[in-house]
C-alpha atoms as a PDB file:
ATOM      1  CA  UNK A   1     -73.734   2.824 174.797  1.00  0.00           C
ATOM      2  CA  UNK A   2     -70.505   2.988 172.574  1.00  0.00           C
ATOM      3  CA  UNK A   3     -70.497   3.578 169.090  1.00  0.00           C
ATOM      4  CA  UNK A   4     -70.905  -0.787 168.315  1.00  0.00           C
ATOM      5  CA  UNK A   5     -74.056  -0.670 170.439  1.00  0.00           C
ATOM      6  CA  UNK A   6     -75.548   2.262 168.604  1.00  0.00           C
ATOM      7  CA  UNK A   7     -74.516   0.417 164.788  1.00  0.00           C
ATOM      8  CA  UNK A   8     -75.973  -3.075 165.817  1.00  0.00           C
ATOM      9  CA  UNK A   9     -79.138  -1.433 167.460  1.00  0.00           C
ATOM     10  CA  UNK A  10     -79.659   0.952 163.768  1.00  0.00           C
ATOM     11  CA  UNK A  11     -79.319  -2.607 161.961  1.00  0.00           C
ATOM     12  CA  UNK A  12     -82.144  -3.939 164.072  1.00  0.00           C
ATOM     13  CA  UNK A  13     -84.156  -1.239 163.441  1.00  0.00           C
ATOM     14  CA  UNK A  14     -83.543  -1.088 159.654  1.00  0.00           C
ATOM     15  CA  UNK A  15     -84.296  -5.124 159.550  1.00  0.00           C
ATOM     16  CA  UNK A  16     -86.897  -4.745 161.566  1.00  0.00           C
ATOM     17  CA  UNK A  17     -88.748  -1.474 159.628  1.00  0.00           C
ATOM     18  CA  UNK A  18     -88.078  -3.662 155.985  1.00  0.00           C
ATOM     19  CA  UNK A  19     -89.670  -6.606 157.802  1.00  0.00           C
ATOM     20  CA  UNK A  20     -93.218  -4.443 158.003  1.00  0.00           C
ATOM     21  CA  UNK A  21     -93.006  -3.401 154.538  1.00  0.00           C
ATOM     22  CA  UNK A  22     -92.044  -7.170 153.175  1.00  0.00           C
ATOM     23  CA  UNK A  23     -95.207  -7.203 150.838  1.00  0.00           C
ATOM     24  CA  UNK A  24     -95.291 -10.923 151.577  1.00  0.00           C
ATOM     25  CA  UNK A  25     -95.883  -9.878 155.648  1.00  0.00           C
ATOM     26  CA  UNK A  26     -98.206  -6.954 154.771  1.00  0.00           C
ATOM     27  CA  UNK A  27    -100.980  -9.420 152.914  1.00  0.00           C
ATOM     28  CA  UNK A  28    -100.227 -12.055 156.007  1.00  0.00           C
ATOM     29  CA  UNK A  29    -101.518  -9.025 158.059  1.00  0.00           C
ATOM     30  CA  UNK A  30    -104.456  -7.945 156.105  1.00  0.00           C
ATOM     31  CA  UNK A  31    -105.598 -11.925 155.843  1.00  0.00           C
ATOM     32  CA  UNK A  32    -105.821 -11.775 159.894  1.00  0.00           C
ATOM     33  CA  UNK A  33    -107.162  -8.135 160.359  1.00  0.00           C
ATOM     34  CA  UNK A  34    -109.549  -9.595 158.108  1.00  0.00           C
ATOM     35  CA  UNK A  35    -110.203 -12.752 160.881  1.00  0.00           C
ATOM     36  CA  UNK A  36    -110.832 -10.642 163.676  1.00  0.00           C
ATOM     37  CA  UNK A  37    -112.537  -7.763 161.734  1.00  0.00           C
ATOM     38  CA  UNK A  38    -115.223 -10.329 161.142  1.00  0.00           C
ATOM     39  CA  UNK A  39    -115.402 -11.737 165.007  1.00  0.00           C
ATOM     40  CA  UNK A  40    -113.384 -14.754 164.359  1.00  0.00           C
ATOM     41  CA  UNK A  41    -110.360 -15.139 166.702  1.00  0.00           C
ATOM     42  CA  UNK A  42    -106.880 -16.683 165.656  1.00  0.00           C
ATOM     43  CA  UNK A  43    -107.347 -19.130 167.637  1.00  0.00           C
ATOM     44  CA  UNK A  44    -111.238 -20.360 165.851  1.00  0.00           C
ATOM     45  CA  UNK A  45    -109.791 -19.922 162.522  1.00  0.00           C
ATOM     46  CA  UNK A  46    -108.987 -23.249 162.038  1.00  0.00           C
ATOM     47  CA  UNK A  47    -112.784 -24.294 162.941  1.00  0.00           C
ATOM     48  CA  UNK A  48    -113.878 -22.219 159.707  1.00  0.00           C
ATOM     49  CA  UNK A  49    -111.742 -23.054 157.450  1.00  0.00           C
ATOM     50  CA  UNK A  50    -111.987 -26.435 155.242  1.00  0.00           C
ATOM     51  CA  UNK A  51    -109.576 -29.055 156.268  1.00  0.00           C
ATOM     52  CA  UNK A  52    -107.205 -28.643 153.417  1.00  0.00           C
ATOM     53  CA  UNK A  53    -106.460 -24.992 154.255  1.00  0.00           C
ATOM     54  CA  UNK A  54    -105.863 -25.319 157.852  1.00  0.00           C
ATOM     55  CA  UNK A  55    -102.314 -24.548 159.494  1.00  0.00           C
ATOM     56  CA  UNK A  56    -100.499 -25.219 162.679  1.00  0.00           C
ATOM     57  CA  UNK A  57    -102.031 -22.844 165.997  1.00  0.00           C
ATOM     58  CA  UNK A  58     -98.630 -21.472 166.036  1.00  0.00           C
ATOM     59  CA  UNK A  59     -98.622 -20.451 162.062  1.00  0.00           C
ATOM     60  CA  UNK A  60    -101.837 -18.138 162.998  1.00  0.00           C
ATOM     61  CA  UNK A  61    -100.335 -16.596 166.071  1.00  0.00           C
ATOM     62  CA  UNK A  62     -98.728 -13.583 163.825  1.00  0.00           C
ATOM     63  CA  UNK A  63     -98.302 -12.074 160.229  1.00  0.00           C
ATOM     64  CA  UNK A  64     -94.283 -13.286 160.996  1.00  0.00           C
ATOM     65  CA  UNK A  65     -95.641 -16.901 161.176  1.00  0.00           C
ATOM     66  CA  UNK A  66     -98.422 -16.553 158.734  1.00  0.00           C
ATOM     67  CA  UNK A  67     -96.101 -14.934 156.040  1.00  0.00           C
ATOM     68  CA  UNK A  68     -94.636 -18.437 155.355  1.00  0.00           C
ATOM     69  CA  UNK A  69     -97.459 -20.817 155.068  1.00  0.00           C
ATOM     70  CA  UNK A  70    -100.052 -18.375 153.576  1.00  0.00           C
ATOM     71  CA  UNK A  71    -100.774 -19.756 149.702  1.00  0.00           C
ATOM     72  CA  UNK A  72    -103.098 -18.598 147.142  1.00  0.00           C
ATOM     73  CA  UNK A  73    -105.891 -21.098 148.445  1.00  0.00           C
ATOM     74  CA  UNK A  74    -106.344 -19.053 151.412  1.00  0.00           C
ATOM     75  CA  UNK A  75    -106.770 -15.895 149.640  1.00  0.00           C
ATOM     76  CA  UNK A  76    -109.111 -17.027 147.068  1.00  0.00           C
ATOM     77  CA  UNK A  77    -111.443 -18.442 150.311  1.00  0.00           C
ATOM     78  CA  UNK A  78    -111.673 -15.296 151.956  1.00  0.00           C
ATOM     79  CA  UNK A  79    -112.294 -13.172 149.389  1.00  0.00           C
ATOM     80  CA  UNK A  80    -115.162 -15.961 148.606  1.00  0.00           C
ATOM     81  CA  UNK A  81    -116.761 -16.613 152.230  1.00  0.00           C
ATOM     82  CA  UNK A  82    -116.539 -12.604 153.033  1.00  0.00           C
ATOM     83  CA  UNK A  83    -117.120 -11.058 149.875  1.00  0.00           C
ATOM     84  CA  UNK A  84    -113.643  -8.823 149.684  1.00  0.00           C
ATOM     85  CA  UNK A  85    -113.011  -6.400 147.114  1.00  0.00           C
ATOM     86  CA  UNK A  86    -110.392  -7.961 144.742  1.00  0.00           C
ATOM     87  CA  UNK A  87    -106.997  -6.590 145.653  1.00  0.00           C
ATOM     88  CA  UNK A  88    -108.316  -5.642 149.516  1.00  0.00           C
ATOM     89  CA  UNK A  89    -105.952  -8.944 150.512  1.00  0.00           C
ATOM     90  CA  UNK A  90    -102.856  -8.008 148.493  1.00  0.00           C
ATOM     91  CA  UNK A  91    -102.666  -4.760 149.028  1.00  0.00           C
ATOM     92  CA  UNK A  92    -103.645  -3.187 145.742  1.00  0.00           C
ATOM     93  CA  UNK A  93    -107.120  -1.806 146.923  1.00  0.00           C
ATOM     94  CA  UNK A  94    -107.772   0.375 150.083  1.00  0.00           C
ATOM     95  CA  UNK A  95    -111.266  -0.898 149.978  1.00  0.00           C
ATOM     96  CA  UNK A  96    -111.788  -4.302 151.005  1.00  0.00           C
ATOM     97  CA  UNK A  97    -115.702  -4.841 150.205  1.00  0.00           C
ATOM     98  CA  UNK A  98    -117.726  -5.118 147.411  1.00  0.00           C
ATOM     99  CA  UNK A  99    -119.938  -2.089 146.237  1.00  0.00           C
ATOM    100  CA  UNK A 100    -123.251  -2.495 145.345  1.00  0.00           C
ATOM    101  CA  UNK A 101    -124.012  -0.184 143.133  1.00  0.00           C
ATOM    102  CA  UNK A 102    -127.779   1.244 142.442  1.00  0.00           C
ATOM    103  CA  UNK A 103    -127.506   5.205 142.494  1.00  0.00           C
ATOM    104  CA  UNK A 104    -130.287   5.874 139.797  1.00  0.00           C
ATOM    105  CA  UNK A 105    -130.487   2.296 139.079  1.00  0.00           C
ATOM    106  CA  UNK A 106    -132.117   1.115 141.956  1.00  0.00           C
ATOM    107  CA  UNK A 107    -133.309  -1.923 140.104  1.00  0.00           C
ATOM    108  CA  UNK A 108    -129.982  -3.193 140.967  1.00  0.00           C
ATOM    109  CA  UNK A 109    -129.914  -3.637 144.428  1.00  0.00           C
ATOM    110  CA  UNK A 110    -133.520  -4.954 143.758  1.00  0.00           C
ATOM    111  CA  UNK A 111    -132.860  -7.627 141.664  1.00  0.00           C
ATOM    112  CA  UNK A 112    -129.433  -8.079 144.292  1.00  0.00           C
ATOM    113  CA  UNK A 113    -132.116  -9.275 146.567  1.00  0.00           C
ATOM    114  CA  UNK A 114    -134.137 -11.373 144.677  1.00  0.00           C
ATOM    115  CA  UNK A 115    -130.723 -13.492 143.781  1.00  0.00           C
ATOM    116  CA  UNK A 116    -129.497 -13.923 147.512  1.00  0.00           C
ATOM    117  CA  UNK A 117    -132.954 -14.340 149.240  1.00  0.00           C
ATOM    118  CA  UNK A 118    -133.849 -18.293 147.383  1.00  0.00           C
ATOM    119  CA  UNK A 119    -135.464 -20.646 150.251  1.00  0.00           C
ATOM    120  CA  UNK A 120    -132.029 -22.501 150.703  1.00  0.00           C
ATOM    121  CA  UNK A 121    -129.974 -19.780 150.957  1.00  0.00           C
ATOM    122  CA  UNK A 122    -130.790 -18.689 154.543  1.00  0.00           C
ATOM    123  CA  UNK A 123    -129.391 -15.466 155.089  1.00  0.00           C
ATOM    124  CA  UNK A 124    -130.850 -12.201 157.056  1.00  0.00           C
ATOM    125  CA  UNK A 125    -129.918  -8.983 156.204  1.00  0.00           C
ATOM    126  CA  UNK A 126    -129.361  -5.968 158.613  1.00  0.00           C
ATOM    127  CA  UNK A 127    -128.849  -2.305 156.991  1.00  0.00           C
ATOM    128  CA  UNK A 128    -126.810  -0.009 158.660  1.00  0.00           C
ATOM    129  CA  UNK A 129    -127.101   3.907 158.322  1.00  0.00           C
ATOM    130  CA  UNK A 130    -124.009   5.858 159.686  1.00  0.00           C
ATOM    131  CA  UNK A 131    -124.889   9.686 160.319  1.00  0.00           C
ATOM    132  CA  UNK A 132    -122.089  12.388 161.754  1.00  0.00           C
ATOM    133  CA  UNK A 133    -124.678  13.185 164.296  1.00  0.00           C
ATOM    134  CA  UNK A 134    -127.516  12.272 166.491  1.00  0.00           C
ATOM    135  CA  UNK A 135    -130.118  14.833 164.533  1.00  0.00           C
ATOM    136  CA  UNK A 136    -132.967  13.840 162.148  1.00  0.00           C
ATOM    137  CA  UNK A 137    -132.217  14.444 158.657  1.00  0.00           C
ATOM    138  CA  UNK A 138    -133.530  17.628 157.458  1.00  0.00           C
ATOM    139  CA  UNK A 139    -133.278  20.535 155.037  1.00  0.00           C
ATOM    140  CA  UNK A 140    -130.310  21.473 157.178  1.00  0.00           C
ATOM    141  CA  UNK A 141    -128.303  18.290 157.424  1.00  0.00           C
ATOM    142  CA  UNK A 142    -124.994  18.242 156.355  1.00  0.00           C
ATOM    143  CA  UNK A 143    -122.033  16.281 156.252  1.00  0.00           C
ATOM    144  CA  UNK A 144    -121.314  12.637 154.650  1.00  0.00           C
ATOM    145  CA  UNK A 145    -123.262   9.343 155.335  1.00  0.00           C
ATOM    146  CA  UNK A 146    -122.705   5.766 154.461  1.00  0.00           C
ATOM    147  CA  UNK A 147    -125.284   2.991 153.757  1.00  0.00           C
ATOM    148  CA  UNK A 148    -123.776  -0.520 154.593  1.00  0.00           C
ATOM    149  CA  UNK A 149    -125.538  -4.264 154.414  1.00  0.00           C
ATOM    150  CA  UNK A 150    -124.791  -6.696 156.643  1.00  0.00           C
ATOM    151  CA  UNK A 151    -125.258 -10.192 155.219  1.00  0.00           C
ATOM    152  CA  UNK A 152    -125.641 -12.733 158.034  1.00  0.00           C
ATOM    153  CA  UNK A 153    -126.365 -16.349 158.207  1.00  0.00           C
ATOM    154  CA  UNK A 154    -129.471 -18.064 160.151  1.00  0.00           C
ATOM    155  CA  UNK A 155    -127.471 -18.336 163.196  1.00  0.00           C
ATOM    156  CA  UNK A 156    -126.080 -15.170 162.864  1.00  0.00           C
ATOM    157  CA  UNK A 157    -122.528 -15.838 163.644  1.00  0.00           C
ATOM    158  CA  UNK A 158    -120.700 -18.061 161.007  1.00  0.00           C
ATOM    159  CA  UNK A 159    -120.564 -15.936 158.404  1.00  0.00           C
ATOM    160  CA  UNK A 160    -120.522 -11.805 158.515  1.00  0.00           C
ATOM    161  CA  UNK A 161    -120.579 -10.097 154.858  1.00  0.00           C
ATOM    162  CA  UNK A 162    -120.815  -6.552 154.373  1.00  0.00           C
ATOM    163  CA  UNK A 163    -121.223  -4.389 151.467  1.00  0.00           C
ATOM    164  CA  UNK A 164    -121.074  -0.962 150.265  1.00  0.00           C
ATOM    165  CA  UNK A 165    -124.653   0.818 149.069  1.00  0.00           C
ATOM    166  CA  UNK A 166    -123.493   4.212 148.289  1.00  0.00           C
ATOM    167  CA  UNK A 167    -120.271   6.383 148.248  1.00  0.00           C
ATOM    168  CA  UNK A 168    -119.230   9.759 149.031  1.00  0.00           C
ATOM    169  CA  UNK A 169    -123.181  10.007 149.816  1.00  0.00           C
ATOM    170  CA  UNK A 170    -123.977  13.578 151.447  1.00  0.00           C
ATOM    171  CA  UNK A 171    -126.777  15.107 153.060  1.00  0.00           C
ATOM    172  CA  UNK A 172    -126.734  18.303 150.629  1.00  0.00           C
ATOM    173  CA  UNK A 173    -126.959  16.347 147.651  1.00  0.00           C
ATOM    174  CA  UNK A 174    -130.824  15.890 147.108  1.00  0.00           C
ATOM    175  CA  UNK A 175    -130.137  12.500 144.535  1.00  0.00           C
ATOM    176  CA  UNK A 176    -128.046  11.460 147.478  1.00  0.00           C
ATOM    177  CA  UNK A 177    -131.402  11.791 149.819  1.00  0.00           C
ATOM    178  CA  UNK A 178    -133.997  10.355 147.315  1.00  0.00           C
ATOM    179  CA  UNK A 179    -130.960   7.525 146.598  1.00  0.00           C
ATOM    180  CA  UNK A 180    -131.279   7.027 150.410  1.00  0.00           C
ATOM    181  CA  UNK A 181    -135.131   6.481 150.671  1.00  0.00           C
ATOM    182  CA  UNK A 182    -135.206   4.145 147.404  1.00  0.00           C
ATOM    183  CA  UNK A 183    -132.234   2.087 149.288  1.00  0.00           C
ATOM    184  CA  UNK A 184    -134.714   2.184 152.662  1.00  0.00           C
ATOM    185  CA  UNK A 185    -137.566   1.360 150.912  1.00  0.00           C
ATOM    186  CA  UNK A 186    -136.028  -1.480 149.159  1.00  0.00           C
ATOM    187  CA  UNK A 187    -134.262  -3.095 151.969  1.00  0.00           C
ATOM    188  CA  UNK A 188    -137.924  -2.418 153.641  1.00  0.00           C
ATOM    189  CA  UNK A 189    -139.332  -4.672 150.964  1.00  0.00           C
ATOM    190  CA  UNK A 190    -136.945  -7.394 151.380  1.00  0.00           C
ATOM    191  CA  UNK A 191    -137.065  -7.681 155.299  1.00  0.00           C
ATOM    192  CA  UNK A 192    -133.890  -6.326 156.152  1.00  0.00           C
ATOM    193  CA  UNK A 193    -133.432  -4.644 159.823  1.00  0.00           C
ATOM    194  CA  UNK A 194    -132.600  -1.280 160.336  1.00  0.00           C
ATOM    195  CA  UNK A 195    -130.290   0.283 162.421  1.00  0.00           C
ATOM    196  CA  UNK A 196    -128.830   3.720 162.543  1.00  0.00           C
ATOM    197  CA  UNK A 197    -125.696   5.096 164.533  1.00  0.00           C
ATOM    198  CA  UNK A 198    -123.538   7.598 164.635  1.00  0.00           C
ATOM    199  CA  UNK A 199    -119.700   8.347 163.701  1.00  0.00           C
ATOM    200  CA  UNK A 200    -117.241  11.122 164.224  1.00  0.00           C
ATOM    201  CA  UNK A 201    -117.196  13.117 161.006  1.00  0.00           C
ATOM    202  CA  UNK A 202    -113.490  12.362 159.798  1.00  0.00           C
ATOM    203  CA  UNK A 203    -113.931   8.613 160.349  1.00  0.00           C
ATOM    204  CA  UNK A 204    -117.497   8.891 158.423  1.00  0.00           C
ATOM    205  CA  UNK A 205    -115.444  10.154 155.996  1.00  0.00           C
ATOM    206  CA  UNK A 206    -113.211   7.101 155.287  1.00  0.00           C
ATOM    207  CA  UNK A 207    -116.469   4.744 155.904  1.00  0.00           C
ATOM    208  CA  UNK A 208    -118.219   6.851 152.527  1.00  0.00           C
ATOM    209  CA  UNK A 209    -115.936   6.354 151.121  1.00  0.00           C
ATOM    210  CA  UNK A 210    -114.691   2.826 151.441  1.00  0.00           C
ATOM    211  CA  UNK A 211    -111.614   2.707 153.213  1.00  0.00           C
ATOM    212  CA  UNK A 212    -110.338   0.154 154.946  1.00  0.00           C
ATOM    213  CA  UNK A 213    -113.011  -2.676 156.943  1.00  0.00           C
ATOM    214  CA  UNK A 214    -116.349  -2.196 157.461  1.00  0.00           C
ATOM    215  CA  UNK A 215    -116.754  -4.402 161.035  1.00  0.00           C
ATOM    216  CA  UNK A 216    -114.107  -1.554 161.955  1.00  0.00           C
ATOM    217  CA  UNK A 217    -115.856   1.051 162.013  1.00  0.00           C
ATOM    218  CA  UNK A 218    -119.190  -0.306 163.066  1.00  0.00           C
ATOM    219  CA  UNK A 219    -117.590  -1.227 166.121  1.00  0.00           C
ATOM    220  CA  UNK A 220    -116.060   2.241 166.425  1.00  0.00           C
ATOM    221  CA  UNK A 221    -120.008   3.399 166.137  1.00  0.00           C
ATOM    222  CA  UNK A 222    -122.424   4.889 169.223  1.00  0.00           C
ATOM    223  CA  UNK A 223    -125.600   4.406 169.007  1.00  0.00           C
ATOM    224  CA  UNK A 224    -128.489   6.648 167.990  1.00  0.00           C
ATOM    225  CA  UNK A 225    -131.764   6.928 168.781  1.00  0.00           C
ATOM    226  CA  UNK A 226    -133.343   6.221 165.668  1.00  0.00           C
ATOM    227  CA  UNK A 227    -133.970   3.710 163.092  1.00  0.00           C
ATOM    228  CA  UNK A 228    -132.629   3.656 159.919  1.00  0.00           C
ATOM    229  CA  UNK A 229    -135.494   4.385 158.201  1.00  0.00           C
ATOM    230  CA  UNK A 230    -136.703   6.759 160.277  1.00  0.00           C
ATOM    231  CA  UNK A 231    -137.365   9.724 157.650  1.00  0.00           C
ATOM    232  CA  UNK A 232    -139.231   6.830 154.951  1.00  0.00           C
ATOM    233  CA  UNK A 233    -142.017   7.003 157.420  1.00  0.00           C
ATOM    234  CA  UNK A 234    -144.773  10.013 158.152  1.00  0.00           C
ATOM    235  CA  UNK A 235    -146.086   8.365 161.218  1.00  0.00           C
ATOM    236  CA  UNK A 236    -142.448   8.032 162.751  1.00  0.00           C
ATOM    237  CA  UNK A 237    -141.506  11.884 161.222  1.00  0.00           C
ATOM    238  CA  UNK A 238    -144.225  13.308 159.793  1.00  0.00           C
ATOM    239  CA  UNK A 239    -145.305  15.297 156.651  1.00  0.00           C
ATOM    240  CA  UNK A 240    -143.418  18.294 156.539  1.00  0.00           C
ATOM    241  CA  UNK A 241    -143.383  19.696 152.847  1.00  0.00           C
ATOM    242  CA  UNK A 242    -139.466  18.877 152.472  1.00  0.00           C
ATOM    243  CA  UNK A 243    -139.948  15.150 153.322  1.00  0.00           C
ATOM    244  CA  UNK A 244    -143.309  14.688 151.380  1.00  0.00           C
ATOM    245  CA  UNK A 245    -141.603  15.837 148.204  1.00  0.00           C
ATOM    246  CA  UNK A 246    -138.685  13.917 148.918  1.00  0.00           C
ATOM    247  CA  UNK A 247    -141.256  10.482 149.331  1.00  0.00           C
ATOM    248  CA  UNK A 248    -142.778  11.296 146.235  1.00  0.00           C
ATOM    249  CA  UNK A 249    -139.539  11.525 144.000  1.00  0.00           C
ATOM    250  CA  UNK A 250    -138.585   8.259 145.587  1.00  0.00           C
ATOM    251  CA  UNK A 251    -141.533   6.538 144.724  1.00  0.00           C
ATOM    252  CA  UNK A 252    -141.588   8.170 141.569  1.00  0.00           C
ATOM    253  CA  UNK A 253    -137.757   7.101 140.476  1.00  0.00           C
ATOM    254  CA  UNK A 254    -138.644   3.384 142.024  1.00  0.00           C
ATOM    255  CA  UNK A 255    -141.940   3.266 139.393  1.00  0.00           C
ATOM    256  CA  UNK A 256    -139.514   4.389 137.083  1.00  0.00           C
ATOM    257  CA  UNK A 257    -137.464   1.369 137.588  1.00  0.00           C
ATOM    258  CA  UNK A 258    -140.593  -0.309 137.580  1.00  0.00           C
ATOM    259  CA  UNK A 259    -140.186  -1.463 141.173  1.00  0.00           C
ATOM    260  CA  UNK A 260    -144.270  -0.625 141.375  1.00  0.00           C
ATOM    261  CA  UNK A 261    -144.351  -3.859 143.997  1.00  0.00           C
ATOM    262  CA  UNK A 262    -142.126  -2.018 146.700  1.00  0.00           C
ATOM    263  CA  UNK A 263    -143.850   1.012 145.948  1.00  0.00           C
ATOM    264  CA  UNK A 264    -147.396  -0.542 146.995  1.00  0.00           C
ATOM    265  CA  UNK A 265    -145.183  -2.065 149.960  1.00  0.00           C
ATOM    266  CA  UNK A 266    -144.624   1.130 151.474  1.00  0.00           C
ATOM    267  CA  UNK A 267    -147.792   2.518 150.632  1.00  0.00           C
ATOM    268  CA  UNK A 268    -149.520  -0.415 152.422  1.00  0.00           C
ATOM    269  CA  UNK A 269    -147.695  -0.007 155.247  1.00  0.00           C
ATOM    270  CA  UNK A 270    -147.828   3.914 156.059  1.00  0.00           C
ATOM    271  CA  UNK A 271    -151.498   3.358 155.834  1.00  0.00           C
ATOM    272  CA  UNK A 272    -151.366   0.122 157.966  1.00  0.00           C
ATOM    273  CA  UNK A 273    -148.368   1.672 160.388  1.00  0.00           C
ATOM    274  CA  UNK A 274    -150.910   5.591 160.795  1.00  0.00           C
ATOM    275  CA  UNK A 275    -154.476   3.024 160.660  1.00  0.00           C
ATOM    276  CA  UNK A 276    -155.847   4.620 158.401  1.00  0.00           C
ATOM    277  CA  UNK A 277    -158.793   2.693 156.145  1.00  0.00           C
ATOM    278  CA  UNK A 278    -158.747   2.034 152.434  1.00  0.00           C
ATOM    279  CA  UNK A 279    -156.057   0.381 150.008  1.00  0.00           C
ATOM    280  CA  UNK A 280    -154.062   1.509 147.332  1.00  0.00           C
ATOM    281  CA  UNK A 281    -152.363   0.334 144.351  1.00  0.00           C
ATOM    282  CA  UNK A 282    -149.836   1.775 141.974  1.00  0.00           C
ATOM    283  CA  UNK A 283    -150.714   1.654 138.806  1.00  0.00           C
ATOM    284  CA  UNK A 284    -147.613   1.442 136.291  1.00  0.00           C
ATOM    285  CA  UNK A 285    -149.383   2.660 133.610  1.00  0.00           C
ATOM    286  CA  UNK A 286    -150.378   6.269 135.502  1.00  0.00           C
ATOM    287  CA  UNK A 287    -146.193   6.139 136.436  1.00  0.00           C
ATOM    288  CA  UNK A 288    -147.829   5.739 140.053  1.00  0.00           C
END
């Protein structure tokens, strides 16, 4: 190549290198990672959208396309129908879904519930645990987890949203654990399945702490042997001394909250899930 050659192909380059950091280009990007993080291909996008925001086939092929017909319309819709994080879609959050916070409060993710599950609503929920390894948790588990919801719709493919129950959670942190079994026990009350895999430690890491999408790392997930709430239950793990204490300072901080109906929930259904006779009741008054 002569000298010429070697000046046009370093002006391509630079072009080319300012193109990917065009800010305009960069949200165009996100807005389809988004798409396809979710299941929905750039060719369906079109079929979810309402007619007004629709664009030509072509228009979705790229970010380059996309770049010039995105508006504000189609932001404000996706951060709607998927639940984003503000500032996930421009750029000025790493974390692009909502947290929903209830360490200590877990009232909160209670009364979260209550608000999403009304007869016309029609949603299922699915709660995802992500461990580092394939172990039961015990006295000697270590290492960051992540608690995610999965919001799905009756036909469980229109619409995907996912949330955020914890962050930075860690297995030597014992409010981390009990926060853990009151988020179980909850989601327990409420229906929700449970599933539990596992994820390399450094990209468990990002997950706890909410980087980037969700659907990514899911998919990046293996699976595991047991269920998410595994540990909640002495007929699936038993009653060693570490894990009764544990229950009882979970039921204890959900009476607190006065959450005494999931309490009886679980109660009910260790005795149902072991067969053993009798009922009980928590009583508010006697803190359980």
């Amino acid at each position: 190549m002569n000298p010429k050659d070697w000046i046009d192909l370093l002006q391509r380059l630079f072009v080319w290198l300012s193109e990917r950091h065009n800010p305009v280009r960069q949200q165009a990007a996100r807005v389809l990672e988004t798409f396809e993080a979710h299941g929905v291909a750039r060719t369906e996008i079109n079929a979810l959208l309402p007619e007004a925001l629709q664009l030509s086939a072509y228009q979705w092929s790229s970010a380059d396309q996309l770049k010039l017909a995105l508006r504000q319309a189609h932001l404000d819709w996706l951060d709607q129908h998927f639940a984003l994080e503000e500032g996930w879609l421009t750029g000025k959050s790493d974390s692009a879904h909502q947290h929903l916070f209830s360490y200590k409060a877990p009232e909160r993710l209670h009364q979260w519930f209550q608000e999403q599950r009304t007869p016309e609503a029609g949603v299922d929920f699915k709660l995802h645990l992500v461990t580092p390894d394939t172990h039961e948790i015990g006295p000697g588990s270590e290492g960051y987890y992540a608690l995610i919801l999965e919001e799905m719709d009756e036909d469980h493919s229109a619409c995907r949203r996912f949330y955020h129950l914890t962050e930075g959670g860690h297995f030597e942190h014992r409010p981390c654990l009990i926060h853990l079994l009151q988020v179980l026990a909850i989601a327990h009350h409420h229906g929700a399945i449970m599933r539990r895999s596992q994820l390399d430690a450094a990209s468990l890491y990002q997950l706890s702490h909410h980087r980037e999408l969700i659907p990514s790392w899911l998919d990046m997930c293996r699976p595991h042997q047991l269920e998410a709430d595994h540990e909640l239950w002495p007929h699936f793990s038993g009653r060693p001394t570490w894990l009764e204490e544990l229950r009882a300072d979970t039921e204890q901080g959900l009476c607190d909250a006065q959450l005494i109906e999931v309490v009886e929930r679980i109660r009910r259904d260790i005795q149902r899930f072991s067969r053993q006779p009798g009922t009980i009741r928590c009583d508010a008054a006697s803190r359980c």
